[in-house]
C-alpha atoms as a PDB file:
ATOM      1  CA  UNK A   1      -4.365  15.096  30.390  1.00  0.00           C
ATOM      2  CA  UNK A   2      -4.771  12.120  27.740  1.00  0.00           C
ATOM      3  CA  UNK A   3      -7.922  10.681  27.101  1.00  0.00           C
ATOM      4  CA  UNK A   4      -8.331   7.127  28.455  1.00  0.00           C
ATOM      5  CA  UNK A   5      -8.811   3.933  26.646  1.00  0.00           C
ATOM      6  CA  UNK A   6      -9.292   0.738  27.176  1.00  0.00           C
ATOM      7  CA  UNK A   7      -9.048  -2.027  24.887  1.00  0.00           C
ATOM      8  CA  UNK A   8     -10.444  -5.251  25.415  1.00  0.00           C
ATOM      9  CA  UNK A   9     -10.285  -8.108  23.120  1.00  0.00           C
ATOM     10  CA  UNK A  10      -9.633 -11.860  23.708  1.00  0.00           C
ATOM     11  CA  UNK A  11      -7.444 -11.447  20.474  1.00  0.00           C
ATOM     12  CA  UNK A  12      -3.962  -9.956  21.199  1.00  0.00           C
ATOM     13  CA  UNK A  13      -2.855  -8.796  17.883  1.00  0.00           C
ATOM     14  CA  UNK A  14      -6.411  -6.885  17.758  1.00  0.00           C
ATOM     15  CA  UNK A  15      -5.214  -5.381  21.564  1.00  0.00           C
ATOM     16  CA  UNK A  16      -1.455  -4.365  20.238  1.00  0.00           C
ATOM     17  CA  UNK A  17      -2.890  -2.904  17.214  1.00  0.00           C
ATOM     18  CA  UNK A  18      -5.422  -0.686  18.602  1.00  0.00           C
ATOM     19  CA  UNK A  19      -3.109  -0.081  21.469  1.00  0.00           C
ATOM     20  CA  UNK A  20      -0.520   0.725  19.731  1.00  0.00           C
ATOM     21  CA  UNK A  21      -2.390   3.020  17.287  1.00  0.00           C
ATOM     22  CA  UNK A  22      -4.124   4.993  19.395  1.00  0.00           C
ATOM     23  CA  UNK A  23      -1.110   5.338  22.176  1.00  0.00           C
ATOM     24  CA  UNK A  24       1.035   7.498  19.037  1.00  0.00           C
ATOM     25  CA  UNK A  25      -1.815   9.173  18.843  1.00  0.00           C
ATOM     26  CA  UNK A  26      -1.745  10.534  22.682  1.00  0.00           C
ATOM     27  CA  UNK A  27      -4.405   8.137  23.969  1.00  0.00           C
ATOM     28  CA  UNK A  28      -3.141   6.580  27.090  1.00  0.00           C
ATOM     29  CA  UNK A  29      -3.755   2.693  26.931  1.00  0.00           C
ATOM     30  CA  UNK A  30      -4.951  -0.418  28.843  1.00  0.00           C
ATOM     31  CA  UNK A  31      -5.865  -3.499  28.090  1.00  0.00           C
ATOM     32  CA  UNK A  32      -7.559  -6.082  29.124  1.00  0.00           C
ATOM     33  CA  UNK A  33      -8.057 -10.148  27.092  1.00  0.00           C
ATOM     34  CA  UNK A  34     -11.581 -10.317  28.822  1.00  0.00           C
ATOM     35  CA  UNK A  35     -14.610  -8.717  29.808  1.00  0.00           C
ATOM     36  CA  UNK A  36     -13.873 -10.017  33.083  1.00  0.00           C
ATOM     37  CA  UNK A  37     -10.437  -8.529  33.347  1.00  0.00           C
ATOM     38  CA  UNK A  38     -11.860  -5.316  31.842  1.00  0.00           C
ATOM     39  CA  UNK A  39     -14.694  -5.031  34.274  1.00  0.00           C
ATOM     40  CA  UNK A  40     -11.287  -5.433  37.293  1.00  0.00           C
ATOM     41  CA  UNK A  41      -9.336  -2.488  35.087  1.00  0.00           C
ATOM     42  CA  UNK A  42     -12.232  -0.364  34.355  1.00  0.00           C
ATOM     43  CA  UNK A  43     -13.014  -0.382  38.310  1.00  0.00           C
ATOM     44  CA  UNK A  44      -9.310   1.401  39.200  1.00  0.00           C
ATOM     45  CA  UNK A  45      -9.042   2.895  36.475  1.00  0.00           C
ATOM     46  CA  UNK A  46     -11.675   5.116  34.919  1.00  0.00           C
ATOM     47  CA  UNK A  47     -11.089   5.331  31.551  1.00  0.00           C
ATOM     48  CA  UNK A  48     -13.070   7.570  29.396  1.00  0.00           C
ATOM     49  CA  UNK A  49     -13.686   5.188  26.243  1.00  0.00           C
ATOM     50  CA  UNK A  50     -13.832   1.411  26.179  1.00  0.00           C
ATOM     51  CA  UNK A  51     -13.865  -0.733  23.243  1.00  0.00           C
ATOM     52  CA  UNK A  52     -15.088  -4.120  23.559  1.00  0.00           C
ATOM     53  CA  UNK A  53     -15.135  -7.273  21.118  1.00  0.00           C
ATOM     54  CA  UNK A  54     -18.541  -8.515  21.766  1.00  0.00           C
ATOM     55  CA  UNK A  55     -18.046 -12.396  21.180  1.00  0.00           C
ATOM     56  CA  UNK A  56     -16.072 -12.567  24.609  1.00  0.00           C
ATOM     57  CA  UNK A  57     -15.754 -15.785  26.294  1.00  0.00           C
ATOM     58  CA  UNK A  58     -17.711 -16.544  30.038  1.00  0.00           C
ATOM     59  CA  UNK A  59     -19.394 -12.378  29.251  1.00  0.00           C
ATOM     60  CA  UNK A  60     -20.463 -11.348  26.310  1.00  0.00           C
ATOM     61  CA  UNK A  61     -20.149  -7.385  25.384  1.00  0.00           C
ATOM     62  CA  UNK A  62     -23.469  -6.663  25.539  1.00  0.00           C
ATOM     63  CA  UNK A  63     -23.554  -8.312  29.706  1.00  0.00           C
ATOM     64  CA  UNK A  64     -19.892  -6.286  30.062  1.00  0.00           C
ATOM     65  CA  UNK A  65     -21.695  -2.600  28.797  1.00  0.00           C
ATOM     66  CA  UNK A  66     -24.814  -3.205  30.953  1.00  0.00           C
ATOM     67  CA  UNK A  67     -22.532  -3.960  34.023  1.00  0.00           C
ATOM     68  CA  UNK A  68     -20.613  -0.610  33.192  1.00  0.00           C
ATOM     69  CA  UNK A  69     -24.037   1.307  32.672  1.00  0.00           C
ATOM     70  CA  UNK A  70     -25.063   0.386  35.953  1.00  0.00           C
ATOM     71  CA  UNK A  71     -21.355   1.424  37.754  1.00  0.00           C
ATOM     72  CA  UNK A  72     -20.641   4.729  35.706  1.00  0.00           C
ATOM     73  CA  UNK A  73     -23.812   5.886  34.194  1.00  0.00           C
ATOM     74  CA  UNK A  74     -23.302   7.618  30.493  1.00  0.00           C
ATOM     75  CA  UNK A  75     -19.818   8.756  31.808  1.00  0.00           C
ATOM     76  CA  UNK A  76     -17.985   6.296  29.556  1.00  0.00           C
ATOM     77  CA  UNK A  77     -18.100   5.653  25.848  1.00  0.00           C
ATOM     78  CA  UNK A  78     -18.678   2.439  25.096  1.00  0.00           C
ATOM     79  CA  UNK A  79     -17.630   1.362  21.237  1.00  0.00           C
ATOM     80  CA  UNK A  80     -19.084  -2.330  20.492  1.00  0.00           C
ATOM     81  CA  UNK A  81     -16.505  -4.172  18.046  1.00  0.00           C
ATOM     82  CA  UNK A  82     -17.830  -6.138  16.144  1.00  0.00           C
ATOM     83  CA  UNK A  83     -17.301  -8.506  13.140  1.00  0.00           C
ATOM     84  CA  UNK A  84     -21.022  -8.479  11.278  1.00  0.00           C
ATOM     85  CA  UNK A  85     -24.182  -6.754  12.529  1.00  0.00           C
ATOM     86  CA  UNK A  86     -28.016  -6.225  11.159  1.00  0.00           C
ATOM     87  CA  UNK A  87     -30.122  -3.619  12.556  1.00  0.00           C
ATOM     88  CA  UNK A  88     -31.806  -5.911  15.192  1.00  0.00           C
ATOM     89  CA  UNK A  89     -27.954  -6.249  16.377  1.00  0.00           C
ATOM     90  CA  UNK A  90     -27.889  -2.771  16.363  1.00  0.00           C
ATOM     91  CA  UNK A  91     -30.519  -2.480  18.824  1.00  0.00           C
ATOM     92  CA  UNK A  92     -29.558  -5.250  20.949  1.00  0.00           C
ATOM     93  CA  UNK A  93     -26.455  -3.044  21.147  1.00  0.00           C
ATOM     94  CA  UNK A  94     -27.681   0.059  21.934  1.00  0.00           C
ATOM     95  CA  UNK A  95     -29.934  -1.475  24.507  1.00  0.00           C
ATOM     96  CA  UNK A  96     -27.157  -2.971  26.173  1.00  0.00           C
ATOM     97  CA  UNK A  97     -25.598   0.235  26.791  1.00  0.00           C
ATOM     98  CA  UNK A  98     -23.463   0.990  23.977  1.00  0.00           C
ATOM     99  CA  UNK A  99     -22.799   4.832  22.560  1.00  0.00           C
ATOM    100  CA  UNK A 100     -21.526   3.071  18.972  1.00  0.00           C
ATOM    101  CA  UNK A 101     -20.346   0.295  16.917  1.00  0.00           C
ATOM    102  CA  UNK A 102     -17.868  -0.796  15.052  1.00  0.00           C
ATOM    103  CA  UNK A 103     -17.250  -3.621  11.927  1.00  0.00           C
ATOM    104  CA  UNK A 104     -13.771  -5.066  12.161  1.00  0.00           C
ATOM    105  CA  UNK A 105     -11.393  -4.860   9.918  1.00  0.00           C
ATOM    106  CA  UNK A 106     -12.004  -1.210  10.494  1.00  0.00           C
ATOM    107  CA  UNK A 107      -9.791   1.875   9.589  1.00  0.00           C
ATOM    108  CA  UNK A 108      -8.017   3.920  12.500  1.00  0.00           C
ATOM    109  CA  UNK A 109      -9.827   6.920  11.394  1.00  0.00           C
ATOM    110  CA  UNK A 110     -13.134   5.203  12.039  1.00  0.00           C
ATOM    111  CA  UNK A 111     -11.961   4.725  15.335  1.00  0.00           C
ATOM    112  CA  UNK A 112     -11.237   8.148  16.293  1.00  0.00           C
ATOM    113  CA  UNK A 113     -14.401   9.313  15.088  1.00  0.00           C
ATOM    114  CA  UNK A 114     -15.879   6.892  17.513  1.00  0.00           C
ATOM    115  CA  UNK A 115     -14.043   7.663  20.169  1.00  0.00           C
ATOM    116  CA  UNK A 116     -15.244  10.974  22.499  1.00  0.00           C
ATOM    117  CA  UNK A 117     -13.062  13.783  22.057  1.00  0.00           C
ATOM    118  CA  UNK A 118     -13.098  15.944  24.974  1.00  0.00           C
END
């Protein structure tokens, strides 16, 4: 059975790119333009990994990972995306819930590392 992802991103051509990389890779894909929308997804469909753009619009990623801590425990992967971070943003990350991050532009193998291969 494919691992599940979900991509979340309020940028689309960030969504089709990830989607699309990781789906020829045997990943199978959702998506979701909000945290909101993610938090809908991730609730009938359990993926295994989600990857969330943290500077999301009405949640942030960090509120988004702690609502998904509290639902499914350590059972997901969360992978923070992010555009710049310092080590205090690190922590405020891992706090929130997060198993890793990761600076856009990034490289698909980055991803993959990231990404919990079962």
């Amino acid at each position: 059975m494919p691992q599940k992802v979900l991509v979340i991103d309020d940028c689309d051509d960030m969504i089709d790119s990830i989607a699309t990389l990781l789906g020829l890779r045997g990943f199978e894909i959702r998506r979701a333009q909000s945290t909101v929308e993610g938090l809908q997804i991730a609730g009938d469909w359990i993926p295994d990994t989600i990857a969330v753009d943290l500077w999301m619009p009405k949640m942030d990623g960090n509120e988004f990972a702690r609502l998904i801590r509290r639902r499914y425990g350590k059972a997901v992967n969360l992978i923070a995306v992010i555009k710049s971070a310092s080590e205090k943003m690190y922590n405020e990350y891992a706090q929130a819930g997060f198993n890793s991050c990761i600076l856009k532009p990034f490289a698909v193998s980055e991803l993959l590392e990231k990404i919990r291969i079962e």
